[in-house]
PDB file of N, CA and C in Angstrom:
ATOM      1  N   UNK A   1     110.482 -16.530 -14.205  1.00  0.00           N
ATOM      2  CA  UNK A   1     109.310 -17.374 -14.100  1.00  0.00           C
ATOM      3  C   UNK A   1     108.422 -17.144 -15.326  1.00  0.00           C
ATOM      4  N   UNK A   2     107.915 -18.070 -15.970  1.00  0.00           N
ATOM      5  CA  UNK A   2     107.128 -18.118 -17.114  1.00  0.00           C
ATOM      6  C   UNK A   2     105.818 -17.620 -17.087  1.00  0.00           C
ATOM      7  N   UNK A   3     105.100 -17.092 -17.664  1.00  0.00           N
ATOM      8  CA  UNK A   3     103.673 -17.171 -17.523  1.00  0.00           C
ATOM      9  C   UNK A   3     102.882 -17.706 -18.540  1.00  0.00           C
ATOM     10  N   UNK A   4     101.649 -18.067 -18.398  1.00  0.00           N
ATOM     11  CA  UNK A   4     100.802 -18.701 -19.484  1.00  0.00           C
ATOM     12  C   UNK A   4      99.526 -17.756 -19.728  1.00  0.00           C
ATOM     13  N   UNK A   5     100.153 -16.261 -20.615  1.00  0.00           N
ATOM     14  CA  UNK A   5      99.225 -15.944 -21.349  1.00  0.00           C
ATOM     15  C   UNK A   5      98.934 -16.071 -22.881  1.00  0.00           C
ATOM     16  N   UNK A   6      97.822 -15.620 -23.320  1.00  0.00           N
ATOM     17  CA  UNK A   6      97.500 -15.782 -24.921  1.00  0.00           C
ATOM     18  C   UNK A   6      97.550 -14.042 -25.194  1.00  0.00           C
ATOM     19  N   UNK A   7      97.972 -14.449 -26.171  1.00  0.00           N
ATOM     20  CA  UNK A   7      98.654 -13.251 -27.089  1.00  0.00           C
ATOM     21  C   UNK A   7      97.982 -12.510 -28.284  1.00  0.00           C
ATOM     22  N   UNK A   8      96.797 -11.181 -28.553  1.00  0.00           N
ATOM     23  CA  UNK A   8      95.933 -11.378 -29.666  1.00  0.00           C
ATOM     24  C   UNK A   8      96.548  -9.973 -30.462  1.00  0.00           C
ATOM     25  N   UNK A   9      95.948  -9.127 -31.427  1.00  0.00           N
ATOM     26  CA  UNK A   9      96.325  -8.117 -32.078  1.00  0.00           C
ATOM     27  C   UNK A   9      95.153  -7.301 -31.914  1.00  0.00           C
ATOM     28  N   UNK A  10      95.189  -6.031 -31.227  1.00  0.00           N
ATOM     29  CA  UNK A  10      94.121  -5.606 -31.320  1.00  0.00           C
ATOM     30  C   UNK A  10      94.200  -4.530 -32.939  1.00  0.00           C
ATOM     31  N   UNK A  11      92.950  -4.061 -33.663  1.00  0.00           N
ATOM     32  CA  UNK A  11      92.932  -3.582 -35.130  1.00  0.00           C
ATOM     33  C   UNK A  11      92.247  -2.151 -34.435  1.00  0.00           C
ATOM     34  N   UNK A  12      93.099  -1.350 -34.223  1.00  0.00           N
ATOM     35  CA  UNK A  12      92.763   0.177 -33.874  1.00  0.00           C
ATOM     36  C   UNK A  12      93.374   1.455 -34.331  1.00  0.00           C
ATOM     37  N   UNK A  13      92.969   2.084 -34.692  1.00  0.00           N
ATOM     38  CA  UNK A  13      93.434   3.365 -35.479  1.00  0.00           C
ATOM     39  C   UNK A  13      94.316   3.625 -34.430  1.00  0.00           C
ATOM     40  N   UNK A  14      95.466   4.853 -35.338  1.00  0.00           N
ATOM     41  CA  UNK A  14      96.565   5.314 -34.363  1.00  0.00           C
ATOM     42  C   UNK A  14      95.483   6.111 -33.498  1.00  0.00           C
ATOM     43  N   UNK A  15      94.858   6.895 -33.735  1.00  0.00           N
ATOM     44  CA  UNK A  15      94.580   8.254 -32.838  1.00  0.00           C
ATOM     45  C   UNK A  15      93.890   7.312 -31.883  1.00  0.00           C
ATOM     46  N   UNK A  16      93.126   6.079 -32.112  1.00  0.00           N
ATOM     47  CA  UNK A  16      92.648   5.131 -30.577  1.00  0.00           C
ATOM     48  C   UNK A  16      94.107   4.830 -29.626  1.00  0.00           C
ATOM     49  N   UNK A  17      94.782   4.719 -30.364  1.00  0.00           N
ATOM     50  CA  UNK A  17      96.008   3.935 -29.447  1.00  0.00           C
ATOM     51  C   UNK A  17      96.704   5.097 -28.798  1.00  0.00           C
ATOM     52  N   UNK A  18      96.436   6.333 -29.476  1.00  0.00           N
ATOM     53  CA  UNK A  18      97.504   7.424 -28.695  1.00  0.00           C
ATOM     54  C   UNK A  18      96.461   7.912 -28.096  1.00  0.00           C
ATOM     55  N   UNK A  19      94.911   7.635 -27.864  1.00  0.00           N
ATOM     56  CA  UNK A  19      94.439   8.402 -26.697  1.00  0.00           C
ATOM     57  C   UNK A  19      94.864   7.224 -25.443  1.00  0.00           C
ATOM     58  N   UNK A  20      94.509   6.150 -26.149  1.00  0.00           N
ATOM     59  CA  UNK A  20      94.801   5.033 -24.895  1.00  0.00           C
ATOM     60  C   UNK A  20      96.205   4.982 -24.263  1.00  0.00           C
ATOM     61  N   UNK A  21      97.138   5.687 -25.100  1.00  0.00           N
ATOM     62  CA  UNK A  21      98.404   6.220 -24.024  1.00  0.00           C
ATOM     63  C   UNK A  21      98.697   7.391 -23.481  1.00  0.00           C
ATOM     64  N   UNK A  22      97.707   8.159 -23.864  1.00  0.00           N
ATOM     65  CA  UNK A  22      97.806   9.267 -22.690  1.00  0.00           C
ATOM     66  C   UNK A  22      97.224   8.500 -21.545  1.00  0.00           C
ATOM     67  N   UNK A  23      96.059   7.955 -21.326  1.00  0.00           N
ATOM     68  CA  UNK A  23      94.981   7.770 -20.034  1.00  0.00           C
ATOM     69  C   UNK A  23      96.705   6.684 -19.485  1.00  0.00           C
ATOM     70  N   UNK A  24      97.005   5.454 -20.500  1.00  0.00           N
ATOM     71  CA  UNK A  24      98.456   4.869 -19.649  1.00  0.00           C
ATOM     72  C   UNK A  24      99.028   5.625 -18.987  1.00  0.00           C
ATOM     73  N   UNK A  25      99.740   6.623 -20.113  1.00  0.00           N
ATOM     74  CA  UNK A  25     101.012   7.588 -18.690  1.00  0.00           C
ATOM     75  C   UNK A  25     100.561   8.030 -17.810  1.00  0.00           C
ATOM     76  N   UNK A  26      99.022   8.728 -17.608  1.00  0.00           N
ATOM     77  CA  UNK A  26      98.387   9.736 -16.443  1.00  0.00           C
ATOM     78  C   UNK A  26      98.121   8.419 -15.323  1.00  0.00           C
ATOM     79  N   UNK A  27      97.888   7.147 -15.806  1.00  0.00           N
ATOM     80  CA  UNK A  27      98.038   6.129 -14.877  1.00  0.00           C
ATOM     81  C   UNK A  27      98.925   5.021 -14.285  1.00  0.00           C
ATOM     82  N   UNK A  28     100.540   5.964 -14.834  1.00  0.00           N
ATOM     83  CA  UNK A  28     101.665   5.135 -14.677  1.00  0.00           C
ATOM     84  C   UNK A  28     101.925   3.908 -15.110  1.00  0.00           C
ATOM     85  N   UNK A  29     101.279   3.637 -16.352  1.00  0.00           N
ATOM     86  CA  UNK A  29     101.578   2.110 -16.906  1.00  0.00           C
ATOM     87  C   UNK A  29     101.924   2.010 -18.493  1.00  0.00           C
ATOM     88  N   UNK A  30     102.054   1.149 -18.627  1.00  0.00           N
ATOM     89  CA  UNK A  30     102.409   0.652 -20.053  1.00  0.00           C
ATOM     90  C   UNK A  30     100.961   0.651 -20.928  1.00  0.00           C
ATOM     91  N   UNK A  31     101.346   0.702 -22.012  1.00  0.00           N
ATOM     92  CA  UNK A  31     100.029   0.491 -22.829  1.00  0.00           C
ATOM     93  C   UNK A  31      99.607  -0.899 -22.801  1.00  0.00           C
ATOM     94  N   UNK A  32     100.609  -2.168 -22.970  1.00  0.00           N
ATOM     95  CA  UNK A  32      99.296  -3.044 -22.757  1.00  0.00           C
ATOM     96  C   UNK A  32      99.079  -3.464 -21.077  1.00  0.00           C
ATOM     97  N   UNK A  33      99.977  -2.839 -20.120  1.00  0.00           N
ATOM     98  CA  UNK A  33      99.151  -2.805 -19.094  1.00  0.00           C
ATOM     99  C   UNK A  33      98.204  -2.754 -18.659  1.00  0.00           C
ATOM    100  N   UNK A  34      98.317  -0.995 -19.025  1.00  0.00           N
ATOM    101  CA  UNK A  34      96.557  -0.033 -19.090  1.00  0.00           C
ATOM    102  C   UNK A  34      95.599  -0.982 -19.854  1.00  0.00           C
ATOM    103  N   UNK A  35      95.342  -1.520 -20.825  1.00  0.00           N
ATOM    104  CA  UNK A  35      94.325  -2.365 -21.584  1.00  0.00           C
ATOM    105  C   UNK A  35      93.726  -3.598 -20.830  1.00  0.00           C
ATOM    106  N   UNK A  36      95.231  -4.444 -20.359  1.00  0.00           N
ATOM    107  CA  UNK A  36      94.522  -5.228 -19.433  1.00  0.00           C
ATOM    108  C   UNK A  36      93.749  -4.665 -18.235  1.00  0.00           C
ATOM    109  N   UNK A  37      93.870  -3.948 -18.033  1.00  0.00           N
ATOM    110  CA  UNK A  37      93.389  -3.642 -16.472  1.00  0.00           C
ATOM    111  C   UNK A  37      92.340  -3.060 -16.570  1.00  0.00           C
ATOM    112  N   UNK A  38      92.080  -2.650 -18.152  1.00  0.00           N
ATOM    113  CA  UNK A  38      90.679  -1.922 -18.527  1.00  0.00           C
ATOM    114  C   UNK A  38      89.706  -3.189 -18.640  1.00  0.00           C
ATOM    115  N   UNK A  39      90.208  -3.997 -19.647  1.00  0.00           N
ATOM    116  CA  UNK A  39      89.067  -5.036 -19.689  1.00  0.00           C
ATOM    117  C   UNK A  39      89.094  -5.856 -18.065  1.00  0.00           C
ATOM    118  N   UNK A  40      89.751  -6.251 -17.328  1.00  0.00           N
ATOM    119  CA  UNK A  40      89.927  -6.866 -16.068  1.00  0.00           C
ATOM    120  C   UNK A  40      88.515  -6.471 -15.544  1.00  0.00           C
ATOM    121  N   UNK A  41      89.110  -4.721 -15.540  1.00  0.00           N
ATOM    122  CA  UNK A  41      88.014  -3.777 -14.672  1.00  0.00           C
ATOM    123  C   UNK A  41      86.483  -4.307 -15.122  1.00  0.00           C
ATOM    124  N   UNK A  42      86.423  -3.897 -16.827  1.00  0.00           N
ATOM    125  CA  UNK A  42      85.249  -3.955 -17.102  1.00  0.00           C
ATOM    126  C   UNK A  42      84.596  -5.688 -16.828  1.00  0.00           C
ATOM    127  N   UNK A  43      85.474  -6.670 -17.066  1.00  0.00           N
ATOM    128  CA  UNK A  43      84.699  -8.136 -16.486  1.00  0.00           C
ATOM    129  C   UNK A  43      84.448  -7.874 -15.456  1.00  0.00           C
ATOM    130  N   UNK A  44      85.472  -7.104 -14.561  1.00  0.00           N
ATOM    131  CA  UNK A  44      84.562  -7.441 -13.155  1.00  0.00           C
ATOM    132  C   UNK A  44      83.103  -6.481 -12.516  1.00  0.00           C
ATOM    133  N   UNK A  45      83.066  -5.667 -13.134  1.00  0.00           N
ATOM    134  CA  UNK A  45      82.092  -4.351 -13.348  1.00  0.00           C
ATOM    135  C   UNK A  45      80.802  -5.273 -14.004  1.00  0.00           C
ATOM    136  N   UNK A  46      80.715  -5.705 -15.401  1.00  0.00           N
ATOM    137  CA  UNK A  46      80.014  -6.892 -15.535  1.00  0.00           C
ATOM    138  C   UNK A  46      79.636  -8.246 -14.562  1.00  0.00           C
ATOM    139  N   UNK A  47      80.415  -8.698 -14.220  1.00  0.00           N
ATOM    140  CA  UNK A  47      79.787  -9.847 -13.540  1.00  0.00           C
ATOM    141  C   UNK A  47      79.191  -9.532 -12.119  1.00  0.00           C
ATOM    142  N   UNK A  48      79.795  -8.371 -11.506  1.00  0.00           N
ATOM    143  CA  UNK A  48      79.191  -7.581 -10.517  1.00  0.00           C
ATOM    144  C   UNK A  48      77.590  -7.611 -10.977  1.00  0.00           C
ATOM    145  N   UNK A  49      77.189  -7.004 -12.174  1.00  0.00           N
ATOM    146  CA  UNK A  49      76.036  -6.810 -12.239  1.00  0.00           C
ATOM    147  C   UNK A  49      74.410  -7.472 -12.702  1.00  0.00           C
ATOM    148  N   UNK A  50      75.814  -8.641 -13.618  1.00  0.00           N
ATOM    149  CA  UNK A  50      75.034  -9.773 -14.126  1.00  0.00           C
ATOM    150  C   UNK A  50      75.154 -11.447 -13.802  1.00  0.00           C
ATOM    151  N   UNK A  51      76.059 -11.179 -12.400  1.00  0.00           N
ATOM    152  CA  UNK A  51      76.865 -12.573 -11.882  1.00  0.00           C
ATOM    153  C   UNK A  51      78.095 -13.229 -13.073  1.00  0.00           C
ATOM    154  N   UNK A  52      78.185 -14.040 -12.533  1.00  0.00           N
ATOM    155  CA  UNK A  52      79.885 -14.916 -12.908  1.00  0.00           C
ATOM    156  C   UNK A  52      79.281 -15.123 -14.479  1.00  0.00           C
ATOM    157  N   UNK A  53      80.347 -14.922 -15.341  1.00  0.00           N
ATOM    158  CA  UNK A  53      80.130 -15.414 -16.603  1.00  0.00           C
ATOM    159  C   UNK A  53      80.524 -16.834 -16.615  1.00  0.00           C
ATOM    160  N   UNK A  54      79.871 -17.754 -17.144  1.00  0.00           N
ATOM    161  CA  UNK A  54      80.273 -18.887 -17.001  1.00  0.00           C
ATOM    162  C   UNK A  54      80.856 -19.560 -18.122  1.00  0.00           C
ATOM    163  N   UNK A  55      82.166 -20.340 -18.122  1.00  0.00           N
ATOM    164  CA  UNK A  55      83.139 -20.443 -19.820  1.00  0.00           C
ATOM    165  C   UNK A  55      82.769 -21.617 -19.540  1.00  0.00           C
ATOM    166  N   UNK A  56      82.643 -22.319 -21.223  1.00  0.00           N
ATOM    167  CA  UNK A  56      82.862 -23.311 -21.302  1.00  0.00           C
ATOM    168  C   UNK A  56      81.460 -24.047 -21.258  1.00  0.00           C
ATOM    169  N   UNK A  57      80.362 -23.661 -21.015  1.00  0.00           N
ATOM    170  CA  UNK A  57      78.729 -23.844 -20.900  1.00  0.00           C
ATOM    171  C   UNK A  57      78.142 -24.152 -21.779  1.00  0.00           C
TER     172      UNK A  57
END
């Protein structure tokens, strides 16, 4: 089954990317797993506090 995501490059030093795969393995995931699920977290942590971001406005 296909999915319809967008695809970007993030520009981060190695030593950012190898801390961000330790916190992955200690949380059983892939690195760009772990990333999505960080920003996921943090939108929803945000809009929790400041309501729905609204796209497209």
């Amino acid at each position: 089954m296909a999915t319809n995501k967008r695809v970007f490059t993030l520009r981060l030093s190695d030593e950012v990317f190898d801390k961000i795969g330790v916190l992955a393995i200690s949380e059983h995931r892939s690195l760009t797993n772990y990333i999505e699920y960080v920003l996921i977290k943090h939108l929803e942590e945000v809009e929790k506090e400041q309501g729905e971001i609204k796209i497209g406005e």
